[in-house]
C-alpha atoms as a PDB file:
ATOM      1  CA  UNK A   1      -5.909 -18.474   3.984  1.00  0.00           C
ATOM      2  CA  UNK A   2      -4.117 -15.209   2.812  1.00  0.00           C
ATOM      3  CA  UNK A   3      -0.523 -14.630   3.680  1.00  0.00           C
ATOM      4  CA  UNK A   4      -0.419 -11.077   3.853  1.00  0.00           C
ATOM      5  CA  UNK A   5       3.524  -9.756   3.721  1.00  0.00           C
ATOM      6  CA  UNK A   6       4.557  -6.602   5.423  1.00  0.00           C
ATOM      7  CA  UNK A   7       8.024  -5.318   4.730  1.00  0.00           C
ATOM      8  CA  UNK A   8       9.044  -2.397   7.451  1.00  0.00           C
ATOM      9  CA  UNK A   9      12.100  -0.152   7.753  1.00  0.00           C
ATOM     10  CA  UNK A  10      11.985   2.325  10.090  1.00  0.00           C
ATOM     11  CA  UNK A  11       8.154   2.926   9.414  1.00  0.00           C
ATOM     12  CA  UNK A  12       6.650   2.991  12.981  1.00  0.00           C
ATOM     13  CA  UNK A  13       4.701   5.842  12.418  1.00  0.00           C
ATOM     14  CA  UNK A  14       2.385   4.214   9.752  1.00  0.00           C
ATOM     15  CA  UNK A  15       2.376   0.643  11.114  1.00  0.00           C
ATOM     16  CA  UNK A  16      -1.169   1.460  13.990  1.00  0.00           C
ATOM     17  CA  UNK A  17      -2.483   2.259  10.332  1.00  0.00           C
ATOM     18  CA  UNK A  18      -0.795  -0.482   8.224  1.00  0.00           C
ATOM     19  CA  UNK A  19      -2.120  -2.856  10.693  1.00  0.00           C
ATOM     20  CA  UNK A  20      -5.734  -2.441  11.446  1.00  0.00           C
ATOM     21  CA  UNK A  21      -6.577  -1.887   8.393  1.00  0.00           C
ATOM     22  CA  UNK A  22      -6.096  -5.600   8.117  1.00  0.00           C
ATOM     23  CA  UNK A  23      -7.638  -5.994  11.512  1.00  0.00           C
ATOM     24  CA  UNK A  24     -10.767  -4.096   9.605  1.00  0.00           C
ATOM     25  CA  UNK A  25     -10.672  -6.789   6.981  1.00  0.00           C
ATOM     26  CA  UNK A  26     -14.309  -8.181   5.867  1.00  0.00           C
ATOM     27  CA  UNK A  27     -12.370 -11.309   4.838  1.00  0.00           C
ATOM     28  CA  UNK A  28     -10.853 -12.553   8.105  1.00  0.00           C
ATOM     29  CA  UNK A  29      -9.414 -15.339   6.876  1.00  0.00           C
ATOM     30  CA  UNK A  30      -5.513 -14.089   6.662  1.00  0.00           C
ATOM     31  CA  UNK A  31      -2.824 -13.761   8.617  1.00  0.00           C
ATOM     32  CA  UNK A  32       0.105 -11.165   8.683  1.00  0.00           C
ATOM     33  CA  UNK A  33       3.919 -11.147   8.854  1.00  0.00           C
ATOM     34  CA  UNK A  34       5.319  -7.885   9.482  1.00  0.00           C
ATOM     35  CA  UNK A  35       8.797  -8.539   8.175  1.00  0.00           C
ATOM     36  CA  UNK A  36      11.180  -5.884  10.310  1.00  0.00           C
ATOM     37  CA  UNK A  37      14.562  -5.304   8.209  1.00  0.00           C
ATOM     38  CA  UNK A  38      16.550  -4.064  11.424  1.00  0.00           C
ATOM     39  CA  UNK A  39      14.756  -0.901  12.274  1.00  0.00           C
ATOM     40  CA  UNK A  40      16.214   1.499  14.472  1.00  0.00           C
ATOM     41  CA  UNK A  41      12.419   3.122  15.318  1.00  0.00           C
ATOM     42  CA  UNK A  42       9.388   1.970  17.612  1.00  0.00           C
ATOM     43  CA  UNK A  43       8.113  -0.453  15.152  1.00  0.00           C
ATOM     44  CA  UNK A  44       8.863  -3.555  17.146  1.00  0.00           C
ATOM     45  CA  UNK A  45       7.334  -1.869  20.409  1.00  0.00           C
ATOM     46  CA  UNK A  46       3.944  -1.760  18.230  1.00  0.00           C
ATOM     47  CA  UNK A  47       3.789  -4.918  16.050  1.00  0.00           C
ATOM     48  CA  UNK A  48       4.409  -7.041  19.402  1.00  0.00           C
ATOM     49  CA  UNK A  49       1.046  -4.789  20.870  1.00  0.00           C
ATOM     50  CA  UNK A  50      -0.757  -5.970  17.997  1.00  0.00           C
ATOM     51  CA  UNK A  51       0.455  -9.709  18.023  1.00  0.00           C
ATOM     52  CA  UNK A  52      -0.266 -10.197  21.493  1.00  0.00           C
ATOM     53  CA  UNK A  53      -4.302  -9.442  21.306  1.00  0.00           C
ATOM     54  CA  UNK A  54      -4.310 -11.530  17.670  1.00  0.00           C
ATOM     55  CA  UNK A  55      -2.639 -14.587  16.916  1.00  0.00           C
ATOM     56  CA  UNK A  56      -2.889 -13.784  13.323  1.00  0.00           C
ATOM     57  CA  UNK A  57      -0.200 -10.983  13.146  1.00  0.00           C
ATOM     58  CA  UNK A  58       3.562 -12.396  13.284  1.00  0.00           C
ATOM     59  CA  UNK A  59       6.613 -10.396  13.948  1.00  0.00           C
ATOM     60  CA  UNK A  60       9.733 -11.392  11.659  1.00  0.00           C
ATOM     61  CA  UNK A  61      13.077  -9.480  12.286  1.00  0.00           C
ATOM     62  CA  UNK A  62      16.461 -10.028  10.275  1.00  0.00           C
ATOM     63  CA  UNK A  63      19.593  -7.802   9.951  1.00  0.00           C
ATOM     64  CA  UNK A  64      19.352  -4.542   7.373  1.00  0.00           C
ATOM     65  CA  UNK A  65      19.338  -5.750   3.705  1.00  0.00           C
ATOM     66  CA  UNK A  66      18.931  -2.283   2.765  1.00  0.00           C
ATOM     67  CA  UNK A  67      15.902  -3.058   0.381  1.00  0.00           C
ATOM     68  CA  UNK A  68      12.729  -5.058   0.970  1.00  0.00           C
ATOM     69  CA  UNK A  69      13.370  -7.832  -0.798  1.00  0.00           C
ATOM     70  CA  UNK A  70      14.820  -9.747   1.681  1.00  0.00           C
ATOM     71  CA  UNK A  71      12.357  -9.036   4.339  1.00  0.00           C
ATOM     72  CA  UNK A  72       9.739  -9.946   1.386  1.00  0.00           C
ATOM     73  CA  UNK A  73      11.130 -13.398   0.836  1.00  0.00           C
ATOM     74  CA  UNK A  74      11.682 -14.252   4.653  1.00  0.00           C
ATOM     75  CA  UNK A  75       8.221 -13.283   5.218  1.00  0.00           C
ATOM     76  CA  UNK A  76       6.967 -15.783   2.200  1.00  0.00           C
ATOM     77  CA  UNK A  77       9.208 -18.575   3.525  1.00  0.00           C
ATOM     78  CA  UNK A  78       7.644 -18.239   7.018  1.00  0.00           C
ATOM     79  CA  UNK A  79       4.026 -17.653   5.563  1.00  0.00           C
ATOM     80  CA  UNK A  80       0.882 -20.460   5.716  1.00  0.00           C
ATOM     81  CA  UNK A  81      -1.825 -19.201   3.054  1.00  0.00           C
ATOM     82  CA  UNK A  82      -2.135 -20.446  -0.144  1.00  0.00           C
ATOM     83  CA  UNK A  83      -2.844 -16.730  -1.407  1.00  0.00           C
ATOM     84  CA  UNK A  84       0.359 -14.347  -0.796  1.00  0.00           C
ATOM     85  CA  UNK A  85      -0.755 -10.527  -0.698  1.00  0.00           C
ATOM     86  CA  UNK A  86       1.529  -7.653  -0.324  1.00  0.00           C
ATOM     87  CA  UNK A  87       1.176  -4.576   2.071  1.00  0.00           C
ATOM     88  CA  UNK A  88       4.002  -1.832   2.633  1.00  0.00           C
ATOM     89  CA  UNK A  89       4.154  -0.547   5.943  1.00  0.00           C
ATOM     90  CA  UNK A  90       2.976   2.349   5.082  1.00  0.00           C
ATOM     91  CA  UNK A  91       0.482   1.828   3.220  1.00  0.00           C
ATOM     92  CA  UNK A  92      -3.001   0.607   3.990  1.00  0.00           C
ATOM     93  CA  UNK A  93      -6.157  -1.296   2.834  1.00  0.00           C
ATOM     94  CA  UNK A  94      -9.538  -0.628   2.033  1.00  0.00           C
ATOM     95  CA  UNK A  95     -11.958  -2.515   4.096  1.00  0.00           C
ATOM     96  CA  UNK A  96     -13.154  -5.013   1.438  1.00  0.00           C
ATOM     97  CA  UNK A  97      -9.420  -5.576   0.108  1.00  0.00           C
ATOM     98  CA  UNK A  98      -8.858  -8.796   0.691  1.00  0.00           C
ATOM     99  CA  UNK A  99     -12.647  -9.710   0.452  1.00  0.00           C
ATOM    100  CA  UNK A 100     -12.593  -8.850  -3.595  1.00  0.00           C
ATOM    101  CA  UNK A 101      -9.357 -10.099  -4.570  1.00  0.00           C
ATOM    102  CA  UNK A 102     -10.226 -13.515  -3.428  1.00  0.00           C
ATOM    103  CA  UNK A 103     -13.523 -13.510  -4.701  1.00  0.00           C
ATOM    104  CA  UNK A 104     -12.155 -12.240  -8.145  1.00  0.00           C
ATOM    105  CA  UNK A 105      -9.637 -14.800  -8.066  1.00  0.00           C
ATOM    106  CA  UNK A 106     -11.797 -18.088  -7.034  1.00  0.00           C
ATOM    107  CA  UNK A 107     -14.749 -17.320  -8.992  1.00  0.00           C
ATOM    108  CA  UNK A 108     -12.708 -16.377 -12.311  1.00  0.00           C
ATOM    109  CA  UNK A 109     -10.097 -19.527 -10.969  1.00  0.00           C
ATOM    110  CA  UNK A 110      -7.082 -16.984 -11.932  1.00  0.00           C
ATOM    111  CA  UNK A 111      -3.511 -17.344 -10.309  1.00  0.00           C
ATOM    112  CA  UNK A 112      -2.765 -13.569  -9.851  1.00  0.00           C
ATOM    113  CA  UNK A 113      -4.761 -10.376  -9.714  1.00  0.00           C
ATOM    114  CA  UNK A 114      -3.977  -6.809  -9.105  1.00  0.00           C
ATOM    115  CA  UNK A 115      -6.438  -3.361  -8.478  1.00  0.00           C
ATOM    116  CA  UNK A 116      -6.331  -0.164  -8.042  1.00  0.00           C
ATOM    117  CA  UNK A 117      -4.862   2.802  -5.407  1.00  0.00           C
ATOM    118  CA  UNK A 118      -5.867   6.228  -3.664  1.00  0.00           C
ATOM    119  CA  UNK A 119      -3.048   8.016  -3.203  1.00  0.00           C
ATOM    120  CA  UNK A 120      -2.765   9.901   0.471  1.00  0.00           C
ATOM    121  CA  UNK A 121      -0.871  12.039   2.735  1.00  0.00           C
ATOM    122  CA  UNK A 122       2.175  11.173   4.800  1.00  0.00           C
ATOM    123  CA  UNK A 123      -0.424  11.952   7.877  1.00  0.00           C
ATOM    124  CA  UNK A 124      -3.750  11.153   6.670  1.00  0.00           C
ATOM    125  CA  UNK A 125      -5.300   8.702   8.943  1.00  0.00           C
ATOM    126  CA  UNK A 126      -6.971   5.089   8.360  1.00  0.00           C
ATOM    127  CA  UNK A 127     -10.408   6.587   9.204  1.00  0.00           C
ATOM    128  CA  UNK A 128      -9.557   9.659   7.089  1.00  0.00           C
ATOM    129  CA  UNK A 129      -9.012   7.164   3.976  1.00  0.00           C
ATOM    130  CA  UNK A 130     -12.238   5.584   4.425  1.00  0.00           C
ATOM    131  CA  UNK A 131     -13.601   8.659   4.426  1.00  0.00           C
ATOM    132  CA  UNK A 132     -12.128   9.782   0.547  1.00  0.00           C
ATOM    133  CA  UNK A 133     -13.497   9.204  -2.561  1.00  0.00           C
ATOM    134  CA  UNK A 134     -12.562   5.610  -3.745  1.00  0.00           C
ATOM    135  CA  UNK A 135     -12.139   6.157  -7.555  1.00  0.00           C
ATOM    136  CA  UNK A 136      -8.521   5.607  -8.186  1.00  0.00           C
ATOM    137  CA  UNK A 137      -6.363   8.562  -8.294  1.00  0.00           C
ATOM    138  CA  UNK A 138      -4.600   7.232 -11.066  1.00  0.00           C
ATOM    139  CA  UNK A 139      -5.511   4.159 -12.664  1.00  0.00           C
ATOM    140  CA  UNK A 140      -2.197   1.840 -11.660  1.00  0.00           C
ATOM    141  CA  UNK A 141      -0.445  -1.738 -12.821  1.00  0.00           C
ATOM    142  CA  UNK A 142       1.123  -4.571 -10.256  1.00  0.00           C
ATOM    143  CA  UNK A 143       1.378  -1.785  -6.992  1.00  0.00           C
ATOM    144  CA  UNK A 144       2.475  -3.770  -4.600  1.00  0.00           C
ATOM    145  CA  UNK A 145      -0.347  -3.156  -1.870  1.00  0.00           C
ATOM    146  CA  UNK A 146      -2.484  -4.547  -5.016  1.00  0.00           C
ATOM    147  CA  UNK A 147      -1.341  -7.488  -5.700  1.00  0.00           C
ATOM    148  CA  UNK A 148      -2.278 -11.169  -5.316  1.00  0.00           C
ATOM    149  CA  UNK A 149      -0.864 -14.110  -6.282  1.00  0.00           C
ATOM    150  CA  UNK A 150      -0.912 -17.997  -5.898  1.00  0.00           C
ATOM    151  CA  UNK A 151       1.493 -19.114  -3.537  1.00  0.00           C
ATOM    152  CA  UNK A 152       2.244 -22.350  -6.187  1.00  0.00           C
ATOM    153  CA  UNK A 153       2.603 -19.585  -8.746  1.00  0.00           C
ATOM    154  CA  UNK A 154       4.996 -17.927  -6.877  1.00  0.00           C
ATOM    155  CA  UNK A 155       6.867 -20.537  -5.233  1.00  0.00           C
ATOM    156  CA  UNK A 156       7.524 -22.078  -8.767  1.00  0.00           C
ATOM    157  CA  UNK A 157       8.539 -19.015 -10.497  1.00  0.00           C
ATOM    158  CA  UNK A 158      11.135 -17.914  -7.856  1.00  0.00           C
ATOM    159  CA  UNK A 159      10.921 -15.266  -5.268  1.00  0.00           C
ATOM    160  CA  UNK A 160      12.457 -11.907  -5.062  1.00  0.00           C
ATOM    161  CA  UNK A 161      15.560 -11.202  -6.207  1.00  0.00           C
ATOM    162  CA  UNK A 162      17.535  -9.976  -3.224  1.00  0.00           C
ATOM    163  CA  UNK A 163      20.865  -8.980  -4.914  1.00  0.00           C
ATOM    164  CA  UNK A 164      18.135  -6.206  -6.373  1.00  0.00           C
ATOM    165  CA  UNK A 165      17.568  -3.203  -3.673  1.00  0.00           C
ATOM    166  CA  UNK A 166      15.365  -1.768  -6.196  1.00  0.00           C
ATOM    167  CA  UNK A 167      13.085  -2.424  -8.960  1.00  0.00           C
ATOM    168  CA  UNK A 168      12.589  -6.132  -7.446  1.00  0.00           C
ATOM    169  CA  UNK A 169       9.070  -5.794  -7.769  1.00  0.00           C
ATOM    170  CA  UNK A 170       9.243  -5.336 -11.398  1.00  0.00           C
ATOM    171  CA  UNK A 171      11.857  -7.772 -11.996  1.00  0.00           C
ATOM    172  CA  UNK A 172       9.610 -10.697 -10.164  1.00  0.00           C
ATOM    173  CA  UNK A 173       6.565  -9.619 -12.343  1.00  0.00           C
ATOM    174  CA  UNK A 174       8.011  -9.696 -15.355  1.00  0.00           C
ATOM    175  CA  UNK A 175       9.713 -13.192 -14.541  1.00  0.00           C
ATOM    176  CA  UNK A 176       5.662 -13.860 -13.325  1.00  0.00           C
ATOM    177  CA  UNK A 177       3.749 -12.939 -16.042  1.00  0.00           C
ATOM    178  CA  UNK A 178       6.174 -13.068 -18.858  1.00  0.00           C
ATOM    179  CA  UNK A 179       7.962 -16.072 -18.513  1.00  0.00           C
ATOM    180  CA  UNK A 180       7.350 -18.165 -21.863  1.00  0.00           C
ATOM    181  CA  UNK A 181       5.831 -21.369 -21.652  1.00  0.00           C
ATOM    182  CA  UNK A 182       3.744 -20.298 -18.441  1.00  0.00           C
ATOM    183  CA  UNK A 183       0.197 -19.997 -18.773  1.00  0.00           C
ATOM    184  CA  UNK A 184      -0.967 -17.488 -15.875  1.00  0.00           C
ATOM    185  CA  UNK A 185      -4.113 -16.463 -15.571  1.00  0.00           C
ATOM    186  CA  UNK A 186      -4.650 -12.728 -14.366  1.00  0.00           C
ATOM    187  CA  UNK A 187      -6.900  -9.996 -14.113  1.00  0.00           C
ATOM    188  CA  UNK A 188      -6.599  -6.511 -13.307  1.00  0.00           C
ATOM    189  CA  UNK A 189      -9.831  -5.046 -11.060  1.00  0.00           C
ATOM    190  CA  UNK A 190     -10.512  -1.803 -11.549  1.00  0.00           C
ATOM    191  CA  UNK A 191     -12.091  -0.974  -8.099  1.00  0.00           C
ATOM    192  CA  UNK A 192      -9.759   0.777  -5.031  1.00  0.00           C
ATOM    193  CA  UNK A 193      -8.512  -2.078  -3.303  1.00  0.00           C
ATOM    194  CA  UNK A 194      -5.161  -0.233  -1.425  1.00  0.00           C
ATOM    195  CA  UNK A 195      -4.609   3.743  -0.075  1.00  0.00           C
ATOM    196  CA  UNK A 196      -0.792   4.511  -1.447  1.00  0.00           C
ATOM    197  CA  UNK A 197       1.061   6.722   1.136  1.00  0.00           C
ATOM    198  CA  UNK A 198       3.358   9.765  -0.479  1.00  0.00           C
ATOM    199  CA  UNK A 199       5.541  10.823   1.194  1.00  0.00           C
ATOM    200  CA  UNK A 200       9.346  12.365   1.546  1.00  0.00           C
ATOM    201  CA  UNK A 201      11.104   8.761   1.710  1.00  0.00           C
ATOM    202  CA  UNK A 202       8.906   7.187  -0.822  1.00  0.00           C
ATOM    203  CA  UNK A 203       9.611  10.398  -2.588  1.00  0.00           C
ATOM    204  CA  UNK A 204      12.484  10.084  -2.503  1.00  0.00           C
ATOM    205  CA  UNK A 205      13.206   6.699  -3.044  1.00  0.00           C
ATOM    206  CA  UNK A 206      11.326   7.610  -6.016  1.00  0.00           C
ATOM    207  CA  UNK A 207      13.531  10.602  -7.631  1.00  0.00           C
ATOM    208  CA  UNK A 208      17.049   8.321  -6.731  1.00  0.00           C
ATOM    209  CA  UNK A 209      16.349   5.680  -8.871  1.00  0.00           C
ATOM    210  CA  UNK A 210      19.046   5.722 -11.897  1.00  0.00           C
ATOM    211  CA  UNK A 211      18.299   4.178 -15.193  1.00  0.00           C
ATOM    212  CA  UNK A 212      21.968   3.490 -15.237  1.00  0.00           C
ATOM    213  CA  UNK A 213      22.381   1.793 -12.227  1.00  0.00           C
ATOM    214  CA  UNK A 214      23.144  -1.877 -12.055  1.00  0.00           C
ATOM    215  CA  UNK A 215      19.985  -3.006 -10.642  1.00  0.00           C
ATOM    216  CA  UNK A 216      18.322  -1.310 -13.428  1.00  0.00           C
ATOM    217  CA  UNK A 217      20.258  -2.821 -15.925  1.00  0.00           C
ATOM    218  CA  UNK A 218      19.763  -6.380 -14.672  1.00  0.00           C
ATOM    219  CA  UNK A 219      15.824  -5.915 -14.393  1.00  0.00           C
ATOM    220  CA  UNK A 220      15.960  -4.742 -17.829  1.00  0.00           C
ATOM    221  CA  UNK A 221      18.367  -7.634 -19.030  1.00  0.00           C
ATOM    222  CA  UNK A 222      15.407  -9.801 -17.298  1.00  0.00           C
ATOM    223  CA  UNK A 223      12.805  -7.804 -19.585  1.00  0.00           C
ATOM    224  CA  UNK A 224      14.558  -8.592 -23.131  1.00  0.00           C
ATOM    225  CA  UNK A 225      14.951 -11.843 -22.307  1.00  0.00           C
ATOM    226  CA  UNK A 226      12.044 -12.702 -21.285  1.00  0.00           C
ATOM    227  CA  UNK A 227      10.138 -10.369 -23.781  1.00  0.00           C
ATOM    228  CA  UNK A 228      12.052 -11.730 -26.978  1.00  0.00           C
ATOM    229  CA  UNK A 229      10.558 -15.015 -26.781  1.00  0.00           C
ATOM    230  CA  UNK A 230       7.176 -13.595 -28.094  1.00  0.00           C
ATOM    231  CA  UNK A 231       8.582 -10.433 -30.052  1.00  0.00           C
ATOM    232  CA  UNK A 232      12.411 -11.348 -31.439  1.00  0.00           C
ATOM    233  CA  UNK A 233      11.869  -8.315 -33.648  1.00  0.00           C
ATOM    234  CA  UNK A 234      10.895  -5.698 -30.810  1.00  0.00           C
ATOM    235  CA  UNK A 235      12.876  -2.627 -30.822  1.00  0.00           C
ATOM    236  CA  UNK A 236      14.004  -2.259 -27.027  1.00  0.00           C
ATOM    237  CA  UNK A 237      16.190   0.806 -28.284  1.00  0.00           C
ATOM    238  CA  UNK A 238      13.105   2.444 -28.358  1.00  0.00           C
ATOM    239  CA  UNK A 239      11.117   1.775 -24.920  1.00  0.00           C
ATOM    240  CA  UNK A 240      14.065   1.247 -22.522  1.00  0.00           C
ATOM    241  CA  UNK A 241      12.635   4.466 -20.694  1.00  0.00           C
ATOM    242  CA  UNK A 242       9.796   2.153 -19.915  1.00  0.00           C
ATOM    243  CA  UNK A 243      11.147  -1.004 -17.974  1.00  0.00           C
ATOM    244  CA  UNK A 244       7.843  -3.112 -18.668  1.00  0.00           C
ATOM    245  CA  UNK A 245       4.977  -1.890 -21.769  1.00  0.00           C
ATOM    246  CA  UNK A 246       4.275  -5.012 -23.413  1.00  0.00           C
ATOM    247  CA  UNK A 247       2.639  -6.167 -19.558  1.00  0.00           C
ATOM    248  CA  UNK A 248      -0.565  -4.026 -20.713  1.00  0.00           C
ATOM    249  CA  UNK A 249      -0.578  -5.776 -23.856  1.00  0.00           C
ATOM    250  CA  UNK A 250      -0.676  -9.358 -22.748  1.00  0.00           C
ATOM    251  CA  UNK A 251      -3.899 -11.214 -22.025  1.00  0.00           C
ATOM    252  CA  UNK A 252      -5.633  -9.524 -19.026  1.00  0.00           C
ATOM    253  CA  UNK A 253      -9.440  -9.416 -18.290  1.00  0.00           C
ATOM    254  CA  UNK A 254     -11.780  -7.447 -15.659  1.00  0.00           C
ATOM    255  CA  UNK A 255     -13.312 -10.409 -13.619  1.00  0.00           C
ATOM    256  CA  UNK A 256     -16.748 -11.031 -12.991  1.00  0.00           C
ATOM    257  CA  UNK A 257     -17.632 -11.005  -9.508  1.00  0.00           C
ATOM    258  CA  UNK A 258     -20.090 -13.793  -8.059  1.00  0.00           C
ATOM    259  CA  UNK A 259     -22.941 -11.516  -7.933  1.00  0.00           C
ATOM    260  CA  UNK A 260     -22.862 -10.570 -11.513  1.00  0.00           C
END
């Protein structure tokens, strides 16, 4: 089964979206946790509509953290699959999502596997998005609504950093896929697997993250340490504007699916 983990803030006007397109699922082997992180909104009015017609959507609350790590973690703590998928409340999946990244992942026997988004509007609709062209608007690494993993891999690596409101995504990868003396195997598809929602918050979010901010500075403390191991001669001085490069230059592969 798939664990798929929904963090949500405030984000009731995406979740009818968010949420059936996992209903829509080819794959209906999953189940989802909609992890609510104190919202103020209508969110829990519609995840509890959802969860009452299918017993595979679970409603999580918790106090504000402030950032979705902790509503991440509860989420994986409470979850049954032995696959662990992210999906942002307001984002949403294509239908076959879940359908290729488990196929990609069995038939190649990898631990962790990531594709590729279409960007949308803040009010573009599910059926809109399966409307749009699916070549990826830009070709993307580790987006969250992308990403796959082993639960085992996870669970033994650690979870998500909660003193981290932002940039925990990229600090948990890095320990993932970077930590020396792990073998992982992982594969990036190149397919659309995830529609990305822009809009003002994300935006936002976006524009007020600060290089020299403390959370910054401990993911990138995480990144030198980690990347050293393999490289004790790299010059950080010269890519700490990019919290993560040498990811694209470890061993990844396109899959084969079952059918080729």
């Amino acid at each position: 089964m798939i664990s798929i983990i929904t963090p949500n803030y405030n984000y009731g006007r995406f979740l009818d979206s968010c949420i059936q397109s996992v209903i829509n699922q080819t794959y209906t082997d999953w189940e989802l946790l909609i992890c609510d992180d104190g919202s103020t909104d209508n969110s829990a009015e519609i995840v509890r509509k959802y969860a009452q017609i299918d017993s595979r959507i679970k409603f999580l609350t918790g106090p504000h953290s402030g950032g979705p790590a902790s509503p991440r973690n509860r989420g994986i703590r409470a979850s049954s699959g032995e696959l662990i998928a992210f999906l942002d409340a307001d984002d949403m999946l294509t239908k076959d999502s879940l359908q290729r990244r488990v196929e990609a992942l069995e038939f190649n026997r990898l631990d962790f596997v990531c594709g590729q988004t279409v960007s949308v509007g803040e009010t573009t609709t599910l059926e809109q998005a399966y409307s749009l062209n699916a070549t990826p608007t830009i070709y993307s690494f580790c987006r969250m609504p992308t990403v796959m993993v082993k639960r085992s891999l996870l669970e033994s690596t650690g979870l998500f950093d909660e003193r981290l409101l932002r940039y925990e995504e990229k600090e948990l990868f890095i320990r993932l896929l970077l930590a020396p003396g792990k073998v992982v195997r992982k594969a990036v598809l190149p397919e659309t697997v995830a529609y990305y929602r822009t809009h003002d918050q994300n935006i936002t979010h976006e524009k007020a993250l600060n290089r020299e901010s403390p959370e910054y500075q401990h993911v990138y403390d995480t990144y030198v340490k980690v990347v050293s191991e393999y490289y004790p001669n790299f010059p950080f001085d010269k890519v700490k504007s990019t919290l993560h490069p040498l990811l694209r230059k470890t061993k990844w592969c396109i899959p084969k699916s079952p059918t080729q």
